[in-house]
PDB file of N, CA and C in Angstrom:
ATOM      1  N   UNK A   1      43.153 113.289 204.907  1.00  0.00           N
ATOM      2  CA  UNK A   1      42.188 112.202 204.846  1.00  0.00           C
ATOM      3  C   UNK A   1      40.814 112.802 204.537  1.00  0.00           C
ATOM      4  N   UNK A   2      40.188 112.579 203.678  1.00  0.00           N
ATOM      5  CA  UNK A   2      38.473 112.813 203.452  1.00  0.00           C
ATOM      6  C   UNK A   2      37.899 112.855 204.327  1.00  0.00           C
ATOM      7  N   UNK A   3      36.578 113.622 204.887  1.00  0.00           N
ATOM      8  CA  UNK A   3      35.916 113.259 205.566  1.00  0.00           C
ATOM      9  C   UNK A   3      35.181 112.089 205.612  1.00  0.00           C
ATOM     10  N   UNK A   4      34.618 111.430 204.265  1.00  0.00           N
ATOM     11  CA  UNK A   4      34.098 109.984 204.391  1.00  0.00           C
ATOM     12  C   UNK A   4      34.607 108.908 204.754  1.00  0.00           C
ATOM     13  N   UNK A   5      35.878 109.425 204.969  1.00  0.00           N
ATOM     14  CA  UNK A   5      36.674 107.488 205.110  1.00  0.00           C
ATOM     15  C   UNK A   5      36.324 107.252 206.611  1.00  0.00           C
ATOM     16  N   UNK A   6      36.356 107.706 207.559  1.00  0.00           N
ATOM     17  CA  UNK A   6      35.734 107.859 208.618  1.00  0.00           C
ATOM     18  C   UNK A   6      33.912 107.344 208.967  1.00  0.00           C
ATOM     19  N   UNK A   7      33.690 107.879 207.996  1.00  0.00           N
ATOM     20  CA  UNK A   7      32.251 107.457 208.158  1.00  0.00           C
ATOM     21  C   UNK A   7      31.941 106.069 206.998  1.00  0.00           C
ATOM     22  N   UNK A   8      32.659 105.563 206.787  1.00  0.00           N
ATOM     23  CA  UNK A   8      32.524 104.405 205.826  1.00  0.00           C
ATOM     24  C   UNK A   8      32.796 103.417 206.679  1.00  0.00           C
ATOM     25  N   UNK A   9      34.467 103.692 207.722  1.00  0.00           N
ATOM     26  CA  UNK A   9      34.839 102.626 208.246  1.00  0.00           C
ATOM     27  C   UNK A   9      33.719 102.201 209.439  1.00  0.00           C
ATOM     28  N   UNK A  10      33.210 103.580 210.109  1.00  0.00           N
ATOM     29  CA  UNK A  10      31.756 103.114 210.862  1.00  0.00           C
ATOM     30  C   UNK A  10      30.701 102.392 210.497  1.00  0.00           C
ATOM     31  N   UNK A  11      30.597 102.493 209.107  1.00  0.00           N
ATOM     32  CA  UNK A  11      29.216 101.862 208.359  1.00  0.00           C
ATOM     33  C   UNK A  11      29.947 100.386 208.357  1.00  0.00           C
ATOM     34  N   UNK A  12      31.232  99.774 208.059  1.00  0.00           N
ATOM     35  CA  UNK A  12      31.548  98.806 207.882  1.00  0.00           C
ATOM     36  C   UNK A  12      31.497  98.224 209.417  1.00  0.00           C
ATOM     37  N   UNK A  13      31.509  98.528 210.218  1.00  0.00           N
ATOM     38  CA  UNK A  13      31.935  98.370 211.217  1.00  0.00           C
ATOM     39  C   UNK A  13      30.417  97.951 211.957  1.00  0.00           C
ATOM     40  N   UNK A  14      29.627  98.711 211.807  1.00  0.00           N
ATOM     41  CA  UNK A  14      28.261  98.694 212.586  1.00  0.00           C
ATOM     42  C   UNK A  14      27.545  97.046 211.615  1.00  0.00           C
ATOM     43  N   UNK A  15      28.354  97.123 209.882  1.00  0.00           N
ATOM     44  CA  UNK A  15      27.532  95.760 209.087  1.00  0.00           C
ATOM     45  C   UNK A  15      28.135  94.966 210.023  1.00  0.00           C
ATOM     46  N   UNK A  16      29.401  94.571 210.215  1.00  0.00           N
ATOM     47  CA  UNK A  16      30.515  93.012 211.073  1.00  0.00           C
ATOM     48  C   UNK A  16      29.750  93.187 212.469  1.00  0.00           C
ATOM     49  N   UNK A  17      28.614  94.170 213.024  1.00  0.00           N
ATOM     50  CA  UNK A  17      28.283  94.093 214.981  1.00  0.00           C
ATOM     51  C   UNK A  17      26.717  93.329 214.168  1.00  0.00           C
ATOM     52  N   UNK A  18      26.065  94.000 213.365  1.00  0.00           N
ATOM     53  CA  UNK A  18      25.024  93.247 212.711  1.00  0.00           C
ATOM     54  C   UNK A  18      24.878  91.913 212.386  1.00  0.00           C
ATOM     55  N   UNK A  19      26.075  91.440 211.718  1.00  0.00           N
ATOM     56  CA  UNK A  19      26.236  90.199 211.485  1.00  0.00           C
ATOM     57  C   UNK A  19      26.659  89.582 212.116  1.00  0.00           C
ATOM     58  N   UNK A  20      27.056  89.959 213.490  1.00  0.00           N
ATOM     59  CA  UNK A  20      27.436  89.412 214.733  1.00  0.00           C
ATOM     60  C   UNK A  20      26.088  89.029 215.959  1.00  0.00           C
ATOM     61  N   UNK A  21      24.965  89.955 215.549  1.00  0.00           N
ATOM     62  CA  UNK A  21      23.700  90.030 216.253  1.00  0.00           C
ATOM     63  C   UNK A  21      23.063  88.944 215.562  1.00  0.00           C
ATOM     64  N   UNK A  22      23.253  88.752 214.653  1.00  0.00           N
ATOM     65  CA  UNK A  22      22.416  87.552 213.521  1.00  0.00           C
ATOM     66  C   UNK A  22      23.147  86.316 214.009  1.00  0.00           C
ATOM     67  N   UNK A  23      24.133  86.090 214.086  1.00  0.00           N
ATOM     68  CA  UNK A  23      25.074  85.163 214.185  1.00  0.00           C
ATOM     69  C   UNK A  23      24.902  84.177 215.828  1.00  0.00           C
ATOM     70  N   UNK A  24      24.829  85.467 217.079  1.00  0.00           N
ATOM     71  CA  UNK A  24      24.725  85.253 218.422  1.00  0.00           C
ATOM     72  C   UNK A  24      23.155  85.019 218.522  1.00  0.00           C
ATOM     73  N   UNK A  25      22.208  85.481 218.086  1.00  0.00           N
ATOM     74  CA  UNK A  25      20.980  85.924 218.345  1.00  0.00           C
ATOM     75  C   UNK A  25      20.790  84.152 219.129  1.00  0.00           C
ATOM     76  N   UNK A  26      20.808  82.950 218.615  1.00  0.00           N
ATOM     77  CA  UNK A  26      19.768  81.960 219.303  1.00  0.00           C
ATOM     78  C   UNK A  26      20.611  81.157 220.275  1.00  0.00           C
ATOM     79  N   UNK A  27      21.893  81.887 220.674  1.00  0.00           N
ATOM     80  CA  UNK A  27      22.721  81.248 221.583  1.00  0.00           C
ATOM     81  C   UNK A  27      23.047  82.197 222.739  1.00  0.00           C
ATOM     82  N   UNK A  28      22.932  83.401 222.378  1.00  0.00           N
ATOM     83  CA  UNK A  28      23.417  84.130 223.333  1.00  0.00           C
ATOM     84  C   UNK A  28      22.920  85.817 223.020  1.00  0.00           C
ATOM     85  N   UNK A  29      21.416  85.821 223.528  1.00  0.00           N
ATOM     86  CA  UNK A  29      21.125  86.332 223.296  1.00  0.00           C
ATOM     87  C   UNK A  29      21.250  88.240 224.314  1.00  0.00           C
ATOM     88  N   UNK A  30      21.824  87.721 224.972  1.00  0.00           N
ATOM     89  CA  UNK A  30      22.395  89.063 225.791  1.00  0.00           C
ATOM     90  C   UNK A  30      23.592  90.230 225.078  1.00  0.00           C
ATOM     91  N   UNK A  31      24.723  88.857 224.398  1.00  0.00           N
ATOM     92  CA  UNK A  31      25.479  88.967 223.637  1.00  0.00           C
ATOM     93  C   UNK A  31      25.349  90.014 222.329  1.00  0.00           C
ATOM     94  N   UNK A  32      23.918  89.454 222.386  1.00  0.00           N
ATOM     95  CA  UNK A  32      23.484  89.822 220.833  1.00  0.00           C
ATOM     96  C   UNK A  32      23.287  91.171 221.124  1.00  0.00           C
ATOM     97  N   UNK A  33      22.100  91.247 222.017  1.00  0.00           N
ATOM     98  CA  UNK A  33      21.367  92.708 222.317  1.00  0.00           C
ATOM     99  C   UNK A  33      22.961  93.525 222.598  1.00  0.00           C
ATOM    100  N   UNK A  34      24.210  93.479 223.027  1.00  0.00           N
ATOM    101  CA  UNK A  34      25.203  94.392 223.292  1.00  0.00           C
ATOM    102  C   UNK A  34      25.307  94.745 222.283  1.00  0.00           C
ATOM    103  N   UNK A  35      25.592  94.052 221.136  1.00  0.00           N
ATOM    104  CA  UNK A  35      26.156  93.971 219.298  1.00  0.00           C
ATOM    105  C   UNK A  35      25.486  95.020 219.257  1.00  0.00           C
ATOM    106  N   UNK A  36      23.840  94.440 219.029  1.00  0.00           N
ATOM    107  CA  UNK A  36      23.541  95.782 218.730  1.00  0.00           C
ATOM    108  C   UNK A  36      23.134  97.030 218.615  1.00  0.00           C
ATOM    109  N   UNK A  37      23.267  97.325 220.367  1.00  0.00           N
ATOM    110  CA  UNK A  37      23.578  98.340 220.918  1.00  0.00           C
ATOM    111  C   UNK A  37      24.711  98.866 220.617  1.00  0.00           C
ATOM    112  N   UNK A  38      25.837  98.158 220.504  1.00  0.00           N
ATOM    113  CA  UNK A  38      27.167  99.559 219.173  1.00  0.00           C
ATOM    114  C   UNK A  38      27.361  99.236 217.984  1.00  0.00           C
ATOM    115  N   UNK A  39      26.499  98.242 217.253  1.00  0.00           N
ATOM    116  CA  UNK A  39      26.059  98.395 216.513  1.00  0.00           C
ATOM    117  C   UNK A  39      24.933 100.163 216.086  1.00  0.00           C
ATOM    118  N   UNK A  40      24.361 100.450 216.646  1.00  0.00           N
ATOM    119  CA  UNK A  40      23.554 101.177 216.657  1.00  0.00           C
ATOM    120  C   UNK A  40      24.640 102.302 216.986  1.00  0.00           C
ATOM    121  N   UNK A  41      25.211 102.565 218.068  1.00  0.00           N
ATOM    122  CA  UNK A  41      26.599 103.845 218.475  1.00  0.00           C
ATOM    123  C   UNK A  41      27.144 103.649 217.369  1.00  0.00           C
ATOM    124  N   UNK A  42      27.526 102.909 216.502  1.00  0.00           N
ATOM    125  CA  UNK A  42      28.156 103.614 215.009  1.00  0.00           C
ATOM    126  C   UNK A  42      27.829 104.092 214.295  1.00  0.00           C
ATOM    127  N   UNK A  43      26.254 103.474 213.995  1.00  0.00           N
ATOM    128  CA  UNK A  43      25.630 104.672 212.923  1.00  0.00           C
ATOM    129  C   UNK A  43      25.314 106.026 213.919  1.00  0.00           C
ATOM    130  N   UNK A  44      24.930 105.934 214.268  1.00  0.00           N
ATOM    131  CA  UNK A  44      24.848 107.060 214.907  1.00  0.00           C
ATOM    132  C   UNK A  44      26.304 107.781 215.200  1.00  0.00           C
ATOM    133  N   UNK A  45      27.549 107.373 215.536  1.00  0.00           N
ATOM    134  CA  UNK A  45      28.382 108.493 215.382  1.00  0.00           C
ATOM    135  C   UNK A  45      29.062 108.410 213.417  1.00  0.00           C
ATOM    136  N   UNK A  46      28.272 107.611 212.665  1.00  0.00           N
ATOM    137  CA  UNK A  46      28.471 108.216 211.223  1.00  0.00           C
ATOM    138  C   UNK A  46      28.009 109.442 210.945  1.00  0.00           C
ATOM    139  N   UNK A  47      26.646 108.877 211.780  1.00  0.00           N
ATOM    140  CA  UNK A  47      25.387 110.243 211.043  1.00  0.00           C
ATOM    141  C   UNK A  47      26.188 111.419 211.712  1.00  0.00           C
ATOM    142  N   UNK A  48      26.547 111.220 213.081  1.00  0.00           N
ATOM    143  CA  UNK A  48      27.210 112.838 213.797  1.00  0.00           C
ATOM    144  C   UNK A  48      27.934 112.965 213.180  1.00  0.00           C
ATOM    145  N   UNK A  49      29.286 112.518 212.641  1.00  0.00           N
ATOM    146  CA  UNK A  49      30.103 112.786 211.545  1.00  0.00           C
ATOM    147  C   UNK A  49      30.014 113.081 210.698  1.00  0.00           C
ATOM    148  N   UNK A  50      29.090 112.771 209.905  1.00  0.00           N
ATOM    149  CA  UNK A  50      28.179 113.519 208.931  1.00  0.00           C
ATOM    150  C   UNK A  50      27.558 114.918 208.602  1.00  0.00           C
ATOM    151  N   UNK A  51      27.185 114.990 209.799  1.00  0.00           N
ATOM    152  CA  UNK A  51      26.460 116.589 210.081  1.00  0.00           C
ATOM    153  C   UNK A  51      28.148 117.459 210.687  1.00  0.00           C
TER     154      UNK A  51
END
């Protein structure tokens, strides 16, 4: 397996918690702030994957 496919499926993964923070944001906004808090733990373990 490549090393990028790994770090692609994170990038895809962190866009669907993003668009989940957009989505929750004016109903549930606790909800939201979790999103994207691993939202945020994915890029960040892309970028570690990366290096």
């Amino acid at each position: 397996m490549p090393k990028e496919v790994p770090i692609i499926g994170l990038m895809i993964l962190a866009g669907f918690l993003v668009g989940g923070v957009y989505a929750a944001w004016k109903t549930a906004k606790v909800f939201a702030i979790l999103l994207g808090a691993l939202a945020v733990l994915a890029v960040g373990g892309a970028v570690a994957w990366l290096l």
